[in-house]
N, C-alpha and C. Protein backbone atom coordinates (compact mmCIF):
# COMPACT_ATOMS: atom_id res chain seq x y z
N UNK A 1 161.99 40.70 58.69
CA UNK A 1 160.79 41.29 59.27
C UNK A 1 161.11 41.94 60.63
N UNK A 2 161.92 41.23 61.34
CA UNK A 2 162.06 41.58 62.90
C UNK A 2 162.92 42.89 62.93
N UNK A 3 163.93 43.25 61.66
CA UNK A 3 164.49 44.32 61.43
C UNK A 3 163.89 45.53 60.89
N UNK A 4 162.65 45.29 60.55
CA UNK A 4 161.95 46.44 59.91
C UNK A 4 160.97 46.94 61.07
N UNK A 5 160.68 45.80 61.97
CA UNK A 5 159.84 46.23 63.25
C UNK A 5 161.13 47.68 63.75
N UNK A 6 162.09 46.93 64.56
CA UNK A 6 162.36 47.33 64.77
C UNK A 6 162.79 49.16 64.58
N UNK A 7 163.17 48.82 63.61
CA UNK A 7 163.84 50.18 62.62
C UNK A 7 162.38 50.94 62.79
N UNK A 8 160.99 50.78 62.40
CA UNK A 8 159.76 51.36 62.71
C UNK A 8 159.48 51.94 63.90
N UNK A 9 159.39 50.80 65.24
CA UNK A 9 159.27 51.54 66.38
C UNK A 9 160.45 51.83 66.84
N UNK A 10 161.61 52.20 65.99
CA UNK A 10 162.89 52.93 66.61
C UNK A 10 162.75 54.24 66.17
N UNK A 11 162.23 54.22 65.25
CA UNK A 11 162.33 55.80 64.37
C UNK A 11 161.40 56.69 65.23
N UNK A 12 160.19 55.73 65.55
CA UNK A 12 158.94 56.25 65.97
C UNK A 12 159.37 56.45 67.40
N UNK A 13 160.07 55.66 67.97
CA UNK A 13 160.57 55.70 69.71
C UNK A 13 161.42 57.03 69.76
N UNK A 14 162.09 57.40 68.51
CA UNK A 14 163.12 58.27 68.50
C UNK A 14 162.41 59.64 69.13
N UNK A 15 161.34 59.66 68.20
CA UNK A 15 160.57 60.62 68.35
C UNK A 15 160.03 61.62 69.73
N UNK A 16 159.57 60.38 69.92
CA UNK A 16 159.03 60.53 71.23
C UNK A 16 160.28 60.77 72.64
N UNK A 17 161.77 60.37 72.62
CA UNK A 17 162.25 60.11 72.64
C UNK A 17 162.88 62.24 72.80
N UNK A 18 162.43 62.38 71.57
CA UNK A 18 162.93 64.08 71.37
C UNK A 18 162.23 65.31 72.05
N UNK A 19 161.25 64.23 72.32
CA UNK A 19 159.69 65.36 73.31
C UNK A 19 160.18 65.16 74.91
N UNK A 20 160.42 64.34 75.43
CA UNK A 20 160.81 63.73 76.69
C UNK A 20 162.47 64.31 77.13
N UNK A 21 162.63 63.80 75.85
CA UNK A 21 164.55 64.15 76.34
C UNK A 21 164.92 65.20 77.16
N UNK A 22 163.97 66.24 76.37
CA UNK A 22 164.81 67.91 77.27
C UNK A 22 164.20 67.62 78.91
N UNK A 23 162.96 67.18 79.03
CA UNK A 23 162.58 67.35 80.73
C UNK A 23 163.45 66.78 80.87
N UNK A 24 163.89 65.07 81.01
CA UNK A 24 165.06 64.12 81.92
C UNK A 24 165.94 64.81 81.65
N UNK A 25 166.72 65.24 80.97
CA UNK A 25 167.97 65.83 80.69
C UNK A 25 167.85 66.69 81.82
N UNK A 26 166.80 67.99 82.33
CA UNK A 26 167.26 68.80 83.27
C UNK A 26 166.66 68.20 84.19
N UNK A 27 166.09 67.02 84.53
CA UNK A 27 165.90 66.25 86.04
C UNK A 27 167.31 66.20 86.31
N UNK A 28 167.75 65.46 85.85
CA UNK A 28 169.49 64.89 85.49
C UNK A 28 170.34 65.83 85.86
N UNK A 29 170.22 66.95 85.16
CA UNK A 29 171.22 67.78 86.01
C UNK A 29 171.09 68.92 86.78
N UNK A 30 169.79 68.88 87.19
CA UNK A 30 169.20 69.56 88.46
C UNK A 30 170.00 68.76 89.65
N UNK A 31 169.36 67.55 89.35
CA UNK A 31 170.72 66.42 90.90
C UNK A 31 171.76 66.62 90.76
N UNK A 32 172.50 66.26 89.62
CA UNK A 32 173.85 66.12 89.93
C UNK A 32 174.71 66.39 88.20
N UNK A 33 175.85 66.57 88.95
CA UNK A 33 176.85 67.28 87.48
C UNK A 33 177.17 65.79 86.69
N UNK A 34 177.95 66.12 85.95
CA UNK A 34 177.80 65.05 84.80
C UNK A 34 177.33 65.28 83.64
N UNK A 35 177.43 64.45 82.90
CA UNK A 35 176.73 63.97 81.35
C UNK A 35 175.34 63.38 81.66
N UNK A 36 174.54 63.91 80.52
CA UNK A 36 173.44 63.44 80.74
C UNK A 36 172.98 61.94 80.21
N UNK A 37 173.90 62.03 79.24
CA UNK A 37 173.57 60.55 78.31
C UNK A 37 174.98 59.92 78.99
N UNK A 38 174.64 58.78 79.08
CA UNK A 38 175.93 57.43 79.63
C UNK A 38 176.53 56.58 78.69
N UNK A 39 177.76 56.34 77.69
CA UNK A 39 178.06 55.87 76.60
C UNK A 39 178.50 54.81 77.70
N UNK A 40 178.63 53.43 77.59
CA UNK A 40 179.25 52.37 77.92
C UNK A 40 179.82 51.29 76.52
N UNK A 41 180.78 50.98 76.79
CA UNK A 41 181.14 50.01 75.98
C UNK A 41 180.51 48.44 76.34
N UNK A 42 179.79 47.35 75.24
CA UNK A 42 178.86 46.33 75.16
C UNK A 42 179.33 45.62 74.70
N UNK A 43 179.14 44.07 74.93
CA UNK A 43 179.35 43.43 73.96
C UNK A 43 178.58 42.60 73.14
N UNK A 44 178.44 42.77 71.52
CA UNK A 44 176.89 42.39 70.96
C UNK A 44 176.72 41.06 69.91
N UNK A 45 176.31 41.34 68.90
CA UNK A 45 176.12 40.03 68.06
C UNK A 45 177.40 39.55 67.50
N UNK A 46 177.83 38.71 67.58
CA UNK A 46 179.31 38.08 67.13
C UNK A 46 180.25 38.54 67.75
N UNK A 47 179.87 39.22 69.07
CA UNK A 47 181.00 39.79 70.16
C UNK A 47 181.83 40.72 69.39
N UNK A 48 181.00 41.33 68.79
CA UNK A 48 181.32 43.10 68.10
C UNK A 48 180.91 43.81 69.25
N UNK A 49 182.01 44.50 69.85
CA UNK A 49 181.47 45.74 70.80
C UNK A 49 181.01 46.95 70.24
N UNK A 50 180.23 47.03 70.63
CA UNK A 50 180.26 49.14 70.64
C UNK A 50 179.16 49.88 71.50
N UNK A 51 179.59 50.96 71.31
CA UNK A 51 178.92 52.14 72.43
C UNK A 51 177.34 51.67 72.53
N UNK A 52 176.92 51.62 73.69
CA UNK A 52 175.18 51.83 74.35
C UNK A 52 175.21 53.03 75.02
N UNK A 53 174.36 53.17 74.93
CA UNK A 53 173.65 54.67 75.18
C UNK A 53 172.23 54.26 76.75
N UNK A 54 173.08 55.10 77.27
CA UNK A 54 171.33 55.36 78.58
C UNK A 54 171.69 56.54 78.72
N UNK A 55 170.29 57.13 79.52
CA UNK A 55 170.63 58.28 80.21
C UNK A 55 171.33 57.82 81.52
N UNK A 56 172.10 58.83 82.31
CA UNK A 56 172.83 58.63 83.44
C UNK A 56 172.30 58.55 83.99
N UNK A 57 172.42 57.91 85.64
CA UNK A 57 171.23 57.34 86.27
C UNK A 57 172.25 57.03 87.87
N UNK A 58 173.32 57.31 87.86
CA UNK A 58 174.85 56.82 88.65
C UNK A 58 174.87 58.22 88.56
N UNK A 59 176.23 58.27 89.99
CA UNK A 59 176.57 59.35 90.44
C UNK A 59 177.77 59.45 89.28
N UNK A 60 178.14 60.69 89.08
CA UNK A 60 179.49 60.31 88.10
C UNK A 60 180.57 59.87 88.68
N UNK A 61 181.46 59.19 88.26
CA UNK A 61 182.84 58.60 89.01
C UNK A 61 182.21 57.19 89.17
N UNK A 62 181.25 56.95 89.31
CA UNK A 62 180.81 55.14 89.68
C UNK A 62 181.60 54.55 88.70
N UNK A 63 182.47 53.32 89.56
CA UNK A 63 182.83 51.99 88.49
C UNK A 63 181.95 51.42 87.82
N UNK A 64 182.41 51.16 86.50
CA UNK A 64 181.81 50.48 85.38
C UNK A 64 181.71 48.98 86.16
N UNK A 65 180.36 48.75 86.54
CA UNK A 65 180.05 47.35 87.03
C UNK A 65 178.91 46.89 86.66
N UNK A 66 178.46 46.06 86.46
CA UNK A 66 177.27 45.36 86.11
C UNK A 66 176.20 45.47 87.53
N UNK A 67 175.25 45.80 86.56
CA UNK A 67 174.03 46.49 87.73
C UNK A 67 174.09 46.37 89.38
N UNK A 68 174.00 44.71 89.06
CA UNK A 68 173.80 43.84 90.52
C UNK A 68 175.15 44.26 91.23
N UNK A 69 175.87 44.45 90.98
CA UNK A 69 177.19 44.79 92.05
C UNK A 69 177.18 46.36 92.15
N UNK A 70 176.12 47.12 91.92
CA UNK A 70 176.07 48.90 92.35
C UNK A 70 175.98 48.50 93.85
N UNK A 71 175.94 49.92 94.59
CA UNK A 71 175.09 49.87 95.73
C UNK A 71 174.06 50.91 95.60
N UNK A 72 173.58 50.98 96.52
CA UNK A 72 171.93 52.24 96.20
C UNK A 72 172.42 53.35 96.37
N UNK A 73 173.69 53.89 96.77
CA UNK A 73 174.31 55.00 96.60
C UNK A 73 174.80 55.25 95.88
N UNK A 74 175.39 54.35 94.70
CA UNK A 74 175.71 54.73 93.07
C UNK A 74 174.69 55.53 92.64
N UNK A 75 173.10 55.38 92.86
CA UNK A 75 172.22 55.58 91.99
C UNK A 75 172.02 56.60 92.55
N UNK A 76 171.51 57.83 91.88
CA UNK A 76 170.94 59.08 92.34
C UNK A 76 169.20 58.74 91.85
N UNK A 77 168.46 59.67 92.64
CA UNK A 77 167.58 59.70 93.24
C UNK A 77 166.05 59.28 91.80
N UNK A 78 166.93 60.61 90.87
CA UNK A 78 165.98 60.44 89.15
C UNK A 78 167.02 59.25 88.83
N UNK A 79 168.01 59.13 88.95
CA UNK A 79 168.12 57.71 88.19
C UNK A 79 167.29 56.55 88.88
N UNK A 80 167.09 56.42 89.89
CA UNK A 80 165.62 55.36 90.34
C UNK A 80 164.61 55.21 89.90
N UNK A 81 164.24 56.61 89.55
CA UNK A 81 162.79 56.98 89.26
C UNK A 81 162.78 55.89 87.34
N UNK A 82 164.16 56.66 86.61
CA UNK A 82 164.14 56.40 85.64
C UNK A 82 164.33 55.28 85.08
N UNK A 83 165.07 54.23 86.61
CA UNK A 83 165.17 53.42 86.14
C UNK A 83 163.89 51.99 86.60
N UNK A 84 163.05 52.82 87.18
CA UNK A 84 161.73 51.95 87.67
C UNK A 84 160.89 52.15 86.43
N UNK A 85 160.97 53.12 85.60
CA UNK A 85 160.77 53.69 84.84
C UNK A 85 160.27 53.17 83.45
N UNK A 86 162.07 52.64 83.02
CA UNK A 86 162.96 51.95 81.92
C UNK A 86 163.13 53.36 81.41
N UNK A 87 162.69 54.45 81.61
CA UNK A 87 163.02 55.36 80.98
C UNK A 87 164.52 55.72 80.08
N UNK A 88 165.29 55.31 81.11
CA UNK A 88 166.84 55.16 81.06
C UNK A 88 166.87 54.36 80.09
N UNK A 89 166.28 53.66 79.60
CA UNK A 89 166.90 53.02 78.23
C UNK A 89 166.53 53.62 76.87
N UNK A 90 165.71 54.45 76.85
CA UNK A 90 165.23 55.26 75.72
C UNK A 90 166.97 55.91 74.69
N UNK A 91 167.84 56.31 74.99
CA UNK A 91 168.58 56.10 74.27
C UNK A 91 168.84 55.34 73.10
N UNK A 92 168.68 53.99 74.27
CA UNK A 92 169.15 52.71 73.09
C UNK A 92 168.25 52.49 72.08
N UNK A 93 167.30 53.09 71.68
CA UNK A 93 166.75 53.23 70.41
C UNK A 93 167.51 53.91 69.45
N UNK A 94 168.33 54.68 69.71
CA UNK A 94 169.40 55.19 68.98
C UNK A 94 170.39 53.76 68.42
N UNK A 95 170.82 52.93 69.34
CA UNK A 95 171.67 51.92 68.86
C UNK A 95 170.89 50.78 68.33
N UNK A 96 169.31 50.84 68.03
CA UNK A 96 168.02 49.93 67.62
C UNK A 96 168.63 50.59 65.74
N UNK A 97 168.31 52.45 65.86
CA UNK A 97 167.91 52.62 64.54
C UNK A 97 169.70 51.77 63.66
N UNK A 98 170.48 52.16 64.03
CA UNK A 98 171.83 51.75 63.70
C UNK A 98 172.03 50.07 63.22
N UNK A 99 170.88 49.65 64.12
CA UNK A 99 171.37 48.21 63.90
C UNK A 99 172.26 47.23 65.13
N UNK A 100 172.82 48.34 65.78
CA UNK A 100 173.18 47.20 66.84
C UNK A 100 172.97 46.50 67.98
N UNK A 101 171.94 47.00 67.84
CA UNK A 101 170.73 46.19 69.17
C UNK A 101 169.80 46.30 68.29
N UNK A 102 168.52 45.44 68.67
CA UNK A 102 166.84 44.87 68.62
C UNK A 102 166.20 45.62 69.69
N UNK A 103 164.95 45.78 69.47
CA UNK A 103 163.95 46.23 70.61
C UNK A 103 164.38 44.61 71.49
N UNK A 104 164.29 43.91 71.57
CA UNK A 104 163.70 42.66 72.36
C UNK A 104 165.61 41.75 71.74
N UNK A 105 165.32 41.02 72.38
CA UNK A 105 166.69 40.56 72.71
C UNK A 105 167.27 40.19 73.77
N UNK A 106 168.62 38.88 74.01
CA UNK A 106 169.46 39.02 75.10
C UNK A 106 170.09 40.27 75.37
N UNK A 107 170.20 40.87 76.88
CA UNK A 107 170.66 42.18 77.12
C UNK A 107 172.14 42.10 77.01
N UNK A 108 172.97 43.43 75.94
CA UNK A 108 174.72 42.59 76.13
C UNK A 108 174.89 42.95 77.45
N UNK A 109 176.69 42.15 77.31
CA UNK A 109 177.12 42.07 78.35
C UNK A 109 178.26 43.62 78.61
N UNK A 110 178.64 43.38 79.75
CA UNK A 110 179.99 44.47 79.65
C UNK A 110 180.88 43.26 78.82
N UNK A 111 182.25 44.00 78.82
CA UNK A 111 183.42 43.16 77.86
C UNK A 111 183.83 42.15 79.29
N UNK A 112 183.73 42.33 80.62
CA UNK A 112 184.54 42.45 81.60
C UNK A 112 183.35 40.58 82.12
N UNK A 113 181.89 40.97 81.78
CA UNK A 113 181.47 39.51 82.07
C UNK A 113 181.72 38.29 81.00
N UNK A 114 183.29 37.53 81.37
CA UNK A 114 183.40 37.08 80.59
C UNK A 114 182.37 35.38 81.13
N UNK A 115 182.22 35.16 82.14
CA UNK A 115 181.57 34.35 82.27
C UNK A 115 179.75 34.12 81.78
N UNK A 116 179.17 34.99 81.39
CA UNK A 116 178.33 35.56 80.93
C UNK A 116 178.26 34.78 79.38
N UNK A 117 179.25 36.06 78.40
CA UNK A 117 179.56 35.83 77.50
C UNK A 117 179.98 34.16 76.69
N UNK A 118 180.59 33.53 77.89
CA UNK A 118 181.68 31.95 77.22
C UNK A 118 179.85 31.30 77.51
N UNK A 119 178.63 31.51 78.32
CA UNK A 119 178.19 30.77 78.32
C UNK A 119 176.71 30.79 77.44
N UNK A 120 176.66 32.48 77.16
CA UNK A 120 176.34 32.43 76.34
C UNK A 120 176.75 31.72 74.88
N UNK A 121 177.69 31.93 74.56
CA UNK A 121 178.35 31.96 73.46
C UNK A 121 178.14 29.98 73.02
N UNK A 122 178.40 29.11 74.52
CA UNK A 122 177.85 27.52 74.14
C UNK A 122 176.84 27.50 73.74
N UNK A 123 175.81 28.29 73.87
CA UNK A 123 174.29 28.21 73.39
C UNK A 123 173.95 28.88 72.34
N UNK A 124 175.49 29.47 71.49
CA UNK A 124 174.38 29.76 70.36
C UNK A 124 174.18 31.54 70.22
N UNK A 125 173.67 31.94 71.39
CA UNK A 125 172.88 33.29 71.67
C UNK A 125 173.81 34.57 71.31
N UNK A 126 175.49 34.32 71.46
CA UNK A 126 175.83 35.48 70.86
C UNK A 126 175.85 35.61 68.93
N UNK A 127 174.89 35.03 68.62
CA UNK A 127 175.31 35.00 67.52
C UNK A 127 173.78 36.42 67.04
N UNK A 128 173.05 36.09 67.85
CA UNK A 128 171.72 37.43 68.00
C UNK A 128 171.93 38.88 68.79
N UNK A 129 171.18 39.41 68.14
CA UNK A 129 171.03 41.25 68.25
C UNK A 129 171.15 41.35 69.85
N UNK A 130 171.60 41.86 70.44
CA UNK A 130 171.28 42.32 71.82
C UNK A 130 170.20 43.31 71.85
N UNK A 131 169.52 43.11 73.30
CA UNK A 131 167.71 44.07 72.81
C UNK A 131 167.73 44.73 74.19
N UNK A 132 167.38 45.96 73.94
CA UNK A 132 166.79 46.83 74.54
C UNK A 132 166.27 46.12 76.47
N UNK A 133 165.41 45.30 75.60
CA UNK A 133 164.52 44.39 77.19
C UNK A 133 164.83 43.30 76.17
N UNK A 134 164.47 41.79 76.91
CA UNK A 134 164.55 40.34 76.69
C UNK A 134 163.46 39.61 77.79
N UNK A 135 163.71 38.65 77.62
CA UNK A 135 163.13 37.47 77.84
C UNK A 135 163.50 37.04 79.31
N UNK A 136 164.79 37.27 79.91
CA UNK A 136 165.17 37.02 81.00
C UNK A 136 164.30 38.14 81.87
N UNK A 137 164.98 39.75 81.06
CA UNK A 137 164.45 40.92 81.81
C UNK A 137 163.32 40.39 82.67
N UNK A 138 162.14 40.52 81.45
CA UNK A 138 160.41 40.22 82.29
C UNK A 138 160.71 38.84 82.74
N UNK A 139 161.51 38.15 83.37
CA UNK A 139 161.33 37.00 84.11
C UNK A 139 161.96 37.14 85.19
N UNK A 140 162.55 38.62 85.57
CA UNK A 140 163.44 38.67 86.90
C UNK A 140 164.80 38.12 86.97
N UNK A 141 165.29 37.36 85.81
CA UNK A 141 166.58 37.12 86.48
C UNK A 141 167.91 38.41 85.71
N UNK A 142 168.32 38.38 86.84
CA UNK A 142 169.39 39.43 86.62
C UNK A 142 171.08 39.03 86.39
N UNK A 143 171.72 40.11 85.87
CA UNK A 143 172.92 39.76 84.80
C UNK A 143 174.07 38.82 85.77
N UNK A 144 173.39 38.35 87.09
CA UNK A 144 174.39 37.82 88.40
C UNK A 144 174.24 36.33 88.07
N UNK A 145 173.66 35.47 87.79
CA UNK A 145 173.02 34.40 87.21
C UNK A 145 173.33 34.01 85.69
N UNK A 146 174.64 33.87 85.68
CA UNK A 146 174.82 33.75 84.33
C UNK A 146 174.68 32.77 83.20
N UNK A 147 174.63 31.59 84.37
CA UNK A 147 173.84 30.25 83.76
C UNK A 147 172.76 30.31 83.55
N UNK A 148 171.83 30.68 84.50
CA UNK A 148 170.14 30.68 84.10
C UNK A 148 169.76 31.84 82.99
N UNK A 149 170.81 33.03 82.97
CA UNK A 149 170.17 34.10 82.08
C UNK A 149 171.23 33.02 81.00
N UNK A 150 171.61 32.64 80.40
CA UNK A 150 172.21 32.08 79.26
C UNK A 150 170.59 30.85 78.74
N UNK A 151 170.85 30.50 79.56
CA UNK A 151 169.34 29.46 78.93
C UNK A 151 167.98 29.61 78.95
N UNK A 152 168.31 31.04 79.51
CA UNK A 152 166.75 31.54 79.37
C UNK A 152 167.01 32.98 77.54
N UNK A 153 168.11 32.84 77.78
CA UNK A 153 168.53 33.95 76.51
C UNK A 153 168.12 32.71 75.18
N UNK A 154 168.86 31.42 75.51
CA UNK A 154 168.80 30.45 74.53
C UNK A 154 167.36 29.90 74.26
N UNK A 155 166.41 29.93 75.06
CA UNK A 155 165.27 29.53 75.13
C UNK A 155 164.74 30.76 74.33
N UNK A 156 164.91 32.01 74.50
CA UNK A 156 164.20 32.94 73.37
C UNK A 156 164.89 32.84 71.83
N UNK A 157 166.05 32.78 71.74
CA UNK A 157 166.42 32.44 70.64
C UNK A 157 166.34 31.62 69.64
N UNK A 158 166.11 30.31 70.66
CA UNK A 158 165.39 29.45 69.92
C UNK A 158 164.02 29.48 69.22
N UNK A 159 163.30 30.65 70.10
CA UNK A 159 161.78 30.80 69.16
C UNK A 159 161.09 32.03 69.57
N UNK A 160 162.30 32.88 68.60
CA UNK A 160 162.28 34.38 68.25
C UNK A 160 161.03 34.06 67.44
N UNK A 161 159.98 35.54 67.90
CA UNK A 161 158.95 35.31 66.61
C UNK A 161 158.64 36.87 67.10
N UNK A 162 157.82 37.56 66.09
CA UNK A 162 157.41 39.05 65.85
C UNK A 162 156.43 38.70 67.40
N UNK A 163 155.21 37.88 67.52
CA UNK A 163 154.54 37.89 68.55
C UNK A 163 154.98 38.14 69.80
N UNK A 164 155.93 36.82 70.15
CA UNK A 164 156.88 36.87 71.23
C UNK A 164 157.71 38.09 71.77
N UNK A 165 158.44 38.94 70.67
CA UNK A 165 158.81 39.77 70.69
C UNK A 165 157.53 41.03 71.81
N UNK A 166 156.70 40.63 70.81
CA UNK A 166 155.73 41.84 71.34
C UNK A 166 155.08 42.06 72.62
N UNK A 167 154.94 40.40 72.96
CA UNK A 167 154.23 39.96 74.73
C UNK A 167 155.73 40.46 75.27
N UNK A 168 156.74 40.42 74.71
CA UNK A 168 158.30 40.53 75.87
C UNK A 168 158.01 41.97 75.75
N UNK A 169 157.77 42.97 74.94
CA UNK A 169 157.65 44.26 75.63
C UNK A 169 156.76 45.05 75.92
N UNK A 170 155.28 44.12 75.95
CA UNK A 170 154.25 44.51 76.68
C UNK A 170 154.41 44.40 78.30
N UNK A 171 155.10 43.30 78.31
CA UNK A 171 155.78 42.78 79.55
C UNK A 171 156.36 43.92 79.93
N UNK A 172 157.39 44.68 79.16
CA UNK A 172 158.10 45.15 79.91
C UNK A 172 157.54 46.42 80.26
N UNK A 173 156.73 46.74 79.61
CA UNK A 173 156.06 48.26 79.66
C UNK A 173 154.76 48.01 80.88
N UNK A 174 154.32 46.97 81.03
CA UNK A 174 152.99 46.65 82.29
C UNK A 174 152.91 45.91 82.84
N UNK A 175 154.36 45.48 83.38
CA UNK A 175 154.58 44.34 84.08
C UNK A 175 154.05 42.70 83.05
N UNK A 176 154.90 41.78 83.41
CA UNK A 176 154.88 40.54 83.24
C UNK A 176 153.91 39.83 84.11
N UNK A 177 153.43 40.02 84.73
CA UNK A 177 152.16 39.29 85.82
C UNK A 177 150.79 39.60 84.91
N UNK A 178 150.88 40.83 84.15
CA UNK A 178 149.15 41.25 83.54
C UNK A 178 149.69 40.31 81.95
N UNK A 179 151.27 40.26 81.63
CA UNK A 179 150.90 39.23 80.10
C UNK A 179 151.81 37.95 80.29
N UNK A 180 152.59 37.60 81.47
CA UNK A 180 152.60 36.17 81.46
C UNK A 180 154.09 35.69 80.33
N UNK A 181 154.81 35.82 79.69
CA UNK A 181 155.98 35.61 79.30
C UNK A 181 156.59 34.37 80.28
């Protein structure tokens, strides 16, 4: 069931997704040169990597680092916007329709957080879809915290349900304070 959601509002996200694209695309490179879309390498369910997709949102040349270690000068000005946004993740509906991410889900890791990963991996959690937004997301903790985002990843895993799913990305779309996650 949770795969057919998905695959539904991926097709349908796609869409929308094709109306939007061309404006960000020339926000994007009105600022600055570069690629507009950002391929990163992930690591996902059974610690199968492959390509995620955002729009760019970093100056080009930024090291591949996990969010919390940018500084505010990595980020250009529409990548703020986009990423206050979530806009920037509209891509990854592309890696939703494919199958290798979930709308809702633990967020993967780079290959490089291996501490992340080993502690996920005691709980169980890499064995699920990596999603778009999660459970940690709308709770504020970020990918620096790798113990608390592991048992807060394991705490959704444990009681994945279509509902849950749906308050986690109402959450993410109108804030978590108006639905409480």
């Amino acid at each position: 069931m949770k795969r057919a959601v998905d695959l539904s509002i991926g097709l349908l996200g796609l869409l929308v997704f094709a109306l939007i694209a061309p404006v960000i695309a020339l926000l994007i490179k009105l600022e600055s040169r570069g690629p507009v879309i950002f391929a990163q390498t992930r690591v996902g369910r059974s610690e199968r990597v492959f390509r995620c997709y955002k729009f760019r949102t970093m100056e080009t040349g930024t090291a591949e680092v996990p969010t919390h270690q940018m500084t505010k000068a990595d980020v250009t000005r529409v990548g703020r916007f986009l990423r206050a946004t979530k806009l920037d993740e509209l891509p990854q509906l592309y890696n939703v329709v494919r199958g290798e991410m979930s709308l809702v889900g633990p967020r993967p890791c780079l290959p490089s957080q291996t501490p992340l990963i080993e502690a996920r991996r005691m709980r169980g959690v890499m064995h699920h879809l990596p999603g778009i937004t999660g459970l940690a997301q709308v709770r504020g903790v970020d990918m620096s915290d790798h113990e608390r985002l592991a048992k807060i990843d394991a705490d959704y895993a444990g009681r994945t349900s279509i509902g849950l799913d749906f308050r986690i990305l109402c959450a993410t779309i109108v804030g978590n304070r108006l639905i409480g996650v």
